[in-house]
C-alpha atoms as a PDB file:
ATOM      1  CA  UNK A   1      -8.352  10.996 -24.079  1.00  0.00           C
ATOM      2  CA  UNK A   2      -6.563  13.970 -22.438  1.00  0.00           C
ATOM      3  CA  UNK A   3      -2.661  13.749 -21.406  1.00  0.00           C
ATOM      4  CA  UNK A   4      -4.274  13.837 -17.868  1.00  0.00           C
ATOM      5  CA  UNK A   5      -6.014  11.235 -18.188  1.00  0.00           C
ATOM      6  CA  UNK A   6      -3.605   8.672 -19.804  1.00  0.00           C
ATOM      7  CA  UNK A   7      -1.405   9.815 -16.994  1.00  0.00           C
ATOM      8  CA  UNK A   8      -4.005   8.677 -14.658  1.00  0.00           C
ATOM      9  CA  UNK A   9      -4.736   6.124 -16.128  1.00  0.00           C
ATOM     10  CA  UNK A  10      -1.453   4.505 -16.366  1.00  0.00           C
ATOM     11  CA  UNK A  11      -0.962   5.469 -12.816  1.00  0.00           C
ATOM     12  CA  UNK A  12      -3.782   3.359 -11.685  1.00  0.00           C
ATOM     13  CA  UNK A  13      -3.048   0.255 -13.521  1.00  0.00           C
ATOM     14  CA  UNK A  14       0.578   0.835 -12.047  1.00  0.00           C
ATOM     15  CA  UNK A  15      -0.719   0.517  -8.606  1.00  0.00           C
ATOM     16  CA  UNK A  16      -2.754  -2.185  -9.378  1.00  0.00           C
ATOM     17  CA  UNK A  17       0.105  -4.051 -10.815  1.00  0.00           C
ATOM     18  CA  UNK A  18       2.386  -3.531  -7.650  1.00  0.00           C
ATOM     19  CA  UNK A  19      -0.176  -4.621  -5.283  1.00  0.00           C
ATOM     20  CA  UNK A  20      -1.427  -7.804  -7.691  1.00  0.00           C
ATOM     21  CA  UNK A  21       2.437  -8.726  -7.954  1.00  0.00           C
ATOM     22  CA  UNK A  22       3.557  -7.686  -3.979  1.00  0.00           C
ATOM     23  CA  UNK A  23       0.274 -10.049  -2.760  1.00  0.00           C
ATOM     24  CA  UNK A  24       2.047 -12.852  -5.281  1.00  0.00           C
ATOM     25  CA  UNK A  25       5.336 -12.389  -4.452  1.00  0.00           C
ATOM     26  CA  UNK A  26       4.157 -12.790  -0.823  1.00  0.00           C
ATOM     27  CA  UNK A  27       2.197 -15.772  -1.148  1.00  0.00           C
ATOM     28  CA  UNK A  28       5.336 -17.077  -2.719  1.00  0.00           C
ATOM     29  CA  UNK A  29       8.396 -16.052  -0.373  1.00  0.00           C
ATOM     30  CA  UNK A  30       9.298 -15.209   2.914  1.00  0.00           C
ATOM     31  CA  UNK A  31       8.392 -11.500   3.526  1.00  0.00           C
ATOM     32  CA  UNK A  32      11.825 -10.799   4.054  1.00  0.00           C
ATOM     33  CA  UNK A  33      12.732 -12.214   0.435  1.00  0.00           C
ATOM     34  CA  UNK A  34      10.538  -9.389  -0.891  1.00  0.00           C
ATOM     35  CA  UNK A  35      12.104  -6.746  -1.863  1.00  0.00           C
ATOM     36  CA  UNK A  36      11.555  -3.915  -4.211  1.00  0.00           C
ATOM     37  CA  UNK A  37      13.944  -4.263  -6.366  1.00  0.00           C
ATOM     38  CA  UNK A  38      12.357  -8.233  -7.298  1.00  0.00           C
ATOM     39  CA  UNK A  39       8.609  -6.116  -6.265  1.00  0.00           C
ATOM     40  CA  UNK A  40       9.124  -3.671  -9.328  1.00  0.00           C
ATOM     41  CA  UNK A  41      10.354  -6.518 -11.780  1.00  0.00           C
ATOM     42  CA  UNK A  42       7.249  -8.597 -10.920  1.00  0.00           C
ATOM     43  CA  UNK A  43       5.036  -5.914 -11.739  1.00  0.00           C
ATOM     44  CA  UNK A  44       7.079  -4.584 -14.845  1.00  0.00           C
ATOM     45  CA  UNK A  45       7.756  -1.301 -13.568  1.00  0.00           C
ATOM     46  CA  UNK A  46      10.335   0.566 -12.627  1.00  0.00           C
ATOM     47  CA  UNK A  47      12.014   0.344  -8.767  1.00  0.00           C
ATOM     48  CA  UNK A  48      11.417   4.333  -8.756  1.00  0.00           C
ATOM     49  CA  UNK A  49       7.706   3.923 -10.092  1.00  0.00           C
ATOM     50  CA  UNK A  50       7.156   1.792  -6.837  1.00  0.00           C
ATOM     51  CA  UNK A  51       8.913   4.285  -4.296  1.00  0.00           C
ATOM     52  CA  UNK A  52       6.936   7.445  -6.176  1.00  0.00           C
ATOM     53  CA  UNK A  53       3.577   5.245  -5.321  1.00  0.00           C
ATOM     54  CA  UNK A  54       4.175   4.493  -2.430  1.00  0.00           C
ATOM     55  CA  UNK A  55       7.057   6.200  -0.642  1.00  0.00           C
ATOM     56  CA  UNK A  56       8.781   3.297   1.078  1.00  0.00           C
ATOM     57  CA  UNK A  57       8.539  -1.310   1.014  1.00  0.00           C
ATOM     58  CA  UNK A  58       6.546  -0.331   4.551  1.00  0.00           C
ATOM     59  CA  UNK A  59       4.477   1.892   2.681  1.00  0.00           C
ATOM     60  CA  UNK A  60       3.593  -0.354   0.226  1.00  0.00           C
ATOM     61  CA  UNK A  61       2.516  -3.151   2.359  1.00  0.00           C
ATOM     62  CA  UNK A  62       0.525  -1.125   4.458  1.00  0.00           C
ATOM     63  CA  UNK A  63      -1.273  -0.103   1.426  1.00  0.00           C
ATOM     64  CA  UNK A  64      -1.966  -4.076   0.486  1.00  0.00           C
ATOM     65  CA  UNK A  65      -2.894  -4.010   4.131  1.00  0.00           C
ATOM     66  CA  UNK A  66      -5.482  -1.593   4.088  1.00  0.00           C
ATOM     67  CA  UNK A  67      -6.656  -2.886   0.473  1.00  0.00           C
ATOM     68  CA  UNK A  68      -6.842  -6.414   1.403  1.00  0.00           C
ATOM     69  CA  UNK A  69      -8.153  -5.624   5.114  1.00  0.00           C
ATOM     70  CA  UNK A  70     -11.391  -2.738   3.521  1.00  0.00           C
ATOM     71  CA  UNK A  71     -12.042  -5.352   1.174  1.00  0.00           C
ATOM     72  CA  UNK A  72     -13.455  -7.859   4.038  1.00  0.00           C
ATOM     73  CA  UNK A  73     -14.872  -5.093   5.962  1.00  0.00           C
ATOM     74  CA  UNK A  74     -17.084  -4.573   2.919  1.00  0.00           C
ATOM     75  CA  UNK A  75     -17.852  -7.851   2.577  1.00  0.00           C
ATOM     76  CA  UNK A  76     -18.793  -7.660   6.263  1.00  0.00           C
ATOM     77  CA  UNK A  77     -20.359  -4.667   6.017  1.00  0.00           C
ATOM     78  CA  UNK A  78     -22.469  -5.278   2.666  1.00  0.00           C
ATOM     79  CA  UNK A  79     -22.157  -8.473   0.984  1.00  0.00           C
ATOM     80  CA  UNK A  80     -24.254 -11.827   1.352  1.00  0.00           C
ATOM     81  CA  UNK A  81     -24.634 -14.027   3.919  1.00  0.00           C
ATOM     82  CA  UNK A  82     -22.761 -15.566   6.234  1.00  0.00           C
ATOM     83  CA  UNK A  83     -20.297 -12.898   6.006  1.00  0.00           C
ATOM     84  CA  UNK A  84     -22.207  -9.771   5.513  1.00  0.00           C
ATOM     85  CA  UNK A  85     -25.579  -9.604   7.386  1.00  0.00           C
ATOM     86  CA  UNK A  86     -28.461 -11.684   7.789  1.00  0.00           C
ATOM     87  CA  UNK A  87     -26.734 -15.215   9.109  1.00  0.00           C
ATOM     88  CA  UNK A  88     -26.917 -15.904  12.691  1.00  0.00           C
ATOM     89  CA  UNK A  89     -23.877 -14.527  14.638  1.00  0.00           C
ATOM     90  CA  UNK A  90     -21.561 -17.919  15.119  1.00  0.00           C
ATOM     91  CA  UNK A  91     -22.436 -18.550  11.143  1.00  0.00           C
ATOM     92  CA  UNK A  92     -21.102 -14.652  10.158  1.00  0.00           C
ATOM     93  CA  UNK A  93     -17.711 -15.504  12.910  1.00  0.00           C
ATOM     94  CA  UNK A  94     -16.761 -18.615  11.665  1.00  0.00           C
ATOM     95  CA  UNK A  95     -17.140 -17.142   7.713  1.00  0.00           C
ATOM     96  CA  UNK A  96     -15.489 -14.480   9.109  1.00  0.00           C
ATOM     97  CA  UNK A  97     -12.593 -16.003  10.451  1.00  0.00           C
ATOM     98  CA  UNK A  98     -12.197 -18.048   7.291  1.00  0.00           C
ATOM     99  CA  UNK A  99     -12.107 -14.600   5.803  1.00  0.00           C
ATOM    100  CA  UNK A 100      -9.361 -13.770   7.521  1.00  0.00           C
ATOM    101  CA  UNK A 101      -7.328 -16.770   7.505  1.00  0.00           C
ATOM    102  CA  UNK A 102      -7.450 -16.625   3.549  1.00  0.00           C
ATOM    103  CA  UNK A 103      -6.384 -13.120   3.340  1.00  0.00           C
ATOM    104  CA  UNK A 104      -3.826 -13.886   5.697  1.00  0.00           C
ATOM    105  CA  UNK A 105      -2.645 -16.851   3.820  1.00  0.00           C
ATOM    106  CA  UNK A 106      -2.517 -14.650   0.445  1.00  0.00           C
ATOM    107  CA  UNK A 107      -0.521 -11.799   2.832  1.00  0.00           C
ATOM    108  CA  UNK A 108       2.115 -13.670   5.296  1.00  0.00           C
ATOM    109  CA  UNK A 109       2.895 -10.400   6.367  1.00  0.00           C
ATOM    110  CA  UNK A 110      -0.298  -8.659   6.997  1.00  0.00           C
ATOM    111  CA  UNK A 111      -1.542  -9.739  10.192  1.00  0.00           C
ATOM    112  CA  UNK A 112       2.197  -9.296  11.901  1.00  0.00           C
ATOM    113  CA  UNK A 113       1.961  -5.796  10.922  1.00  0.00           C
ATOM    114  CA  UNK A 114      -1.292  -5.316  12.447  1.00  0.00           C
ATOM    115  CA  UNK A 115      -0.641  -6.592  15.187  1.00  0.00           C
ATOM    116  CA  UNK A 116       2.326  -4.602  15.601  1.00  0.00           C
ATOM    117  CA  UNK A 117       0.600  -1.605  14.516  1.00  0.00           C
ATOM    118  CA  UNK A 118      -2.206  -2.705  17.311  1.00  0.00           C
ATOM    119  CA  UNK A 119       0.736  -3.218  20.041  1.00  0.00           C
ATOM    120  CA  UNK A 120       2.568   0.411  19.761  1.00  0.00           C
ATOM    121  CA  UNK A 121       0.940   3.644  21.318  1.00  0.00           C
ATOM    122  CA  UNK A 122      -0.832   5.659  18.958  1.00  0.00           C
ATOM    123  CA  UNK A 123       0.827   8.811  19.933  1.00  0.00           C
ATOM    124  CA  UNK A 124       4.419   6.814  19.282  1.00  0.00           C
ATOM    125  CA  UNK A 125       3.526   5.833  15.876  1.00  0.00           C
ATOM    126  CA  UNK A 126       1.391   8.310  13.845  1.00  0.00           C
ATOM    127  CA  UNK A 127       1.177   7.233  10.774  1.00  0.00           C
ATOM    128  CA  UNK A 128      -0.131   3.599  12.134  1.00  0.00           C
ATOM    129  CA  UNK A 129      -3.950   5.407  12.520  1.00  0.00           C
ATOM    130  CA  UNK A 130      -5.127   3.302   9.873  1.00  0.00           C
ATOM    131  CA  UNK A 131      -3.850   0.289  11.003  1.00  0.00           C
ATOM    132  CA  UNK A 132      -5.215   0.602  14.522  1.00  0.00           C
ATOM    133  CA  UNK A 133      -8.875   1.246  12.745  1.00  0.00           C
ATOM    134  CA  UNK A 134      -8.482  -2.034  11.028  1.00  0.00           C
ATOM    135  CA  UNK A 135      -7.503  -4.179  13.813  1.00  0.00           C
ATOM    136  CA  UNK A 136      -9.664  -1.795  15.740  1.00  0.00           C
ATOM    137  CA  UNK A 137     -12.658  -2.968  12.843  1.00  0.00           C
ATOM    138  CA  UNK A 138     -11.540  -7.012  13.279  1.00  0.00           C
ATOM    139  CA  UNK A 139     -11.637  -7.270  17.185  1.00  0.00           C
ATOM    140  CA  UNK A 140     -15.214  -5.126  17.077  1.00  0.00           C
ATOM    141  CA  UNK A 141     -16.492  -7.623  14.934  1.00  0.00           C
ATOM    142  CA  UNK A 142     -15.234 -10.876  16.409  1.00  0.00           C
ATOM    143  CA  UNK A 143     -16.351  -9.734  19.582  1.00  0.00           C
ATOM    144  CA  UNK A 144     -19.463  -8.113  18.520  1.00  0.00           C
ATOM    145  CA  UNK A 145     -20.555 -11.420  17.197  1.00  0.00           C
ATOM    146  CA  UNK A 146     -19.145 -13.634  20.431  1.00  0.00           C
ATOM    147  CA  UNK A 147     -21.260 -11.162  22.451  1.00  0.00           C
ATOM    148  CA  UNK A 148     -24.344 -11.332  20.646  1.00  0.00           C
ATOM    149  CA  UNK A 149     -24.045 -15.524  20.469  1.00  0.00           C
ATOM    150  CA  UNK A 150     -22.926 -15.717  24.128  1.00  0.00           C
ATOM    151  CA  UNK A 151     -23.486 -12.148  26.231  1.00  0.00           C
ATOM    152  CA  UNK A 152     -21.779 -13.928  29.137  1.00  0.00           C
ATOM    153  CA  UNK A 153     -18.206 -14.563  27.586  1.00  0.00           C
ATOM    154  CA  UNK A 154     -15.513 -11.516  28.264  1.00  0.00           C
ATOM    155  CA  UNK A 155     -15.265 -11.264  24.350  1.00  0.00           C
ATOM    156  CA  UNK A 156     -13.223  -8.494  24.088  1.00  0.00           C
ATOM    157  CA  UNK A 157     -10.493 -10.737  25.457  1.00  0.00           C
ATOM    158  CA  UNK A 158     -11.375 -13.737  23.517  1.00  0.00           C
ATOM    159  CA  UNK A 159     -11.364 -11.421  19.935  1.00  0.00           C
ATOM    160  CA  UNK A 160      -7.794 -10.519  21.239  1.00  0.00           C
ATOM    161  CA  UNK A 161      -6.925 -14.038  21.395  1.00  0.00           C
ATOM    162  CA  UNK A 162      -8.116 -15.184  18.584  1.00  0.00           C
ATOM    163  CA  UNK A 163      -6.578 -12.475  16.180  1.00  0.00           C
ATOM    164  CA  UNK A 164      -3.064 -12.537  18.426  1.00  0.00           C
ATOM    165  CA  UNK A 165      -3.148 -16.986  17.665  1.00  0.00           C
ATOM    166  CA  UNK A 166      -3.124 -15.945  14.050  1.00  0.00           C
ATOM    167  CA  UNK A 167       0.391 -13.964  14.567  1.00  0.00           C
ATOM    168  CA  UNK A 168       2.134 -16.754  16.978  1.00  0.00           C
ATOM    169  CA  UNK A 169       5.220 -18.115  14.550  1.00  0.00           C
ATOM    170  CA  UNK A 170       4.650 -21.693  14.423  1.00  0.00           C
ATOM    171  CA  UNK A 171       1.070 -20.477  12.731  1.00  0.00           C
ATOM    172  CA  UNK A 172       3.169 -18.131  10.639  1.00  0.00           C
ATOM    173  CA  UNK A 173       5.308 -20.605   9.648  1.00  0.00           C
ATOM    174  CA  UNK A 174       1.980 -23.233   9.354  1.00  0.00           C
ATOM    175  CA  UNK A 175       0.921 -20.044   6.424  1.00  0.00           C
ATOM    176  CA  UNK A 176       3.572 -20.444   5.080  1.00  0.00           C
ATOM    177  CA  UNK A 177       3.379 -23.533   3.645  1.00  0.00           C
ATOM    178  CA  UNK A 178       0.516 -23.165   2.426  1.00  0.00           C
ATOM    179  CA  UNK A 179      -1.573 -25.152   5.504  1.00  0.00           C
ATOM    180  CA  UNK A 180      -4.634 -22.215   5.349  1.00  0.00           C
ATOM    181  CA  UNK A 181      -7.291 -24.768   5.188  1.00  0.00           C
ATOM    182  CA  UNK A 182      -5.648 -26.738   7.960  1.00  0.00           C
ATOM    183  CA  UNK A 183      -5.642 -23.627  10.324  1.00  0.00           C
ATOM    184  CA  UNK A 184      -8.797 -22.214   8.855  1.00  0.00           C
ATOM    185  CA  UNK A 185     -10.590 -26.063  10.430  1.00  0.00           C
ATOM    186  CA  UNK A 186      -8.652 -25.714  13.763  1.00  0.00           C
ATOM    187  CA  UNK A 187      -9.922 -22.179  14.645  1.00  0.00           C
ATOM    188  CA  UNK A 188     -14.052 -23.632  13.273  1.00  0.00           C
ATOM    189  CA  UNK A 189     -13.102 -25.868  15.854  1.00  0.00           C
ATOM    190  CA  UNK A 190     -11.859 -23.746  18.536  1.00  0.00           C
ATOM    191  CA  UNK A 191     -14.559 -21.323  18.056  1.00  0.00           C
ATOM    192  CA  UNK A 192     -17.369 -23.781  18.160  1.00  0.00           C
ATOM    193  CA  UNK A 193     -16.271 -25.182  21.406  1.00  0.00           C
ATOM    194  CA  UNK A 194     -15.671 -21.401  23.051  1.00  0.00           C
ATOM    195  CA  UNK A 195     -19.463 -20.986  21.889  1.00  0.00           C
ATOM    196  CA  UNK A 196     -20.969 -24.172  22.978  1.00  0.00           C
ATOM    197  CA  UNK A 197     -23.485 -23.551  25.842  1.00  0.00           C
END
């Protein structure tokens, strides 16, 4: 193997250890407790091997973001049923939302920062492009599939609500603790009744 590629190499499993120990660490603590200093120990690296990566702590959980967030979408996009295609639409949004519930759980932060990346102007915050696509992909699905089970709901609106429940704090605070399954039933029942005829 070529010096090239070891250095690749090691640079790759690097990443992968930051992101595997950053998605631990926040399953663990409070996003603020995350530092990283405690990051780079986690992931037995050094603290300057983390800001190299990844430039900055926001830059490094947009990247779990993105990871975590393109992940579902090809899941969506190409895996089985009821996520990917071929289930009927209120199967594919309620596996969906479980989807997003559990990668939320794993991620306290995540959906916070999409959502604030959703709520500032594009042209205020540049670098945020690839957040906006990814809340951007979410609400197009949700409300794809609300439309296609009910055509006479306003589901842009209700995909807006449902993604914007998942960032109120006492649902935060409910992920947390670990309650996933718990809010993961509540919005199955929520949805059903919004698509009950």
């Amino acid at each position: 193997m070529t010096e090239g590629r070891r250095e690749r190499a090691d640079a790759a499993r690097n990443r992968r250890a930051i992101l595997t120990a950053t998605e631990r660490l926040l399953s663990e603590h409070p996003p603020e407790q995350v530092s990283m200093e405690r990051i780079a120990a986690a992931a037995g690296v050094g603290k300057g091997t983390v800001f190299h990566r990844f430039g900055s702590r926001a830059g490094l959980m947009r990247e779990l973001m993105l990871e975590r967030a393109h992940a579902l979408h090809e899941a969506v996009t190409d895996g089985p049923p009821p996520l990917g295609p071929g289930a009927p639409p209120r199967q594919r949004l309620l596996a969906f939302l479980d989807a997003v519930v559990d990668v939320v759980g794993r991620n306290k932060g995540l959906l916070a920062a999409l959502g604030e990346a959703a709520a500032v102007p594009r042209d205020v915050q540049e670098d945020s492009r690839e957040q906006h696509s990814v809340y951007g992909l979410w609400h197009g699905h949700i409300s794809a599939l609300i439309t296609e089970e009910r055509p006479a709901l306003d589901a842009e609106l209700l995909a807006h609500v449902l993604l914007g429940s998942l960032q109120n704090g006492p649902i935060v605070h409910l992920l947390g603790q670990g309650e996933t399954q718990r809010l993961a039933r509540s919005l199955r029942l929520l949805v059903t009744g919004v698509l009950e005829e």
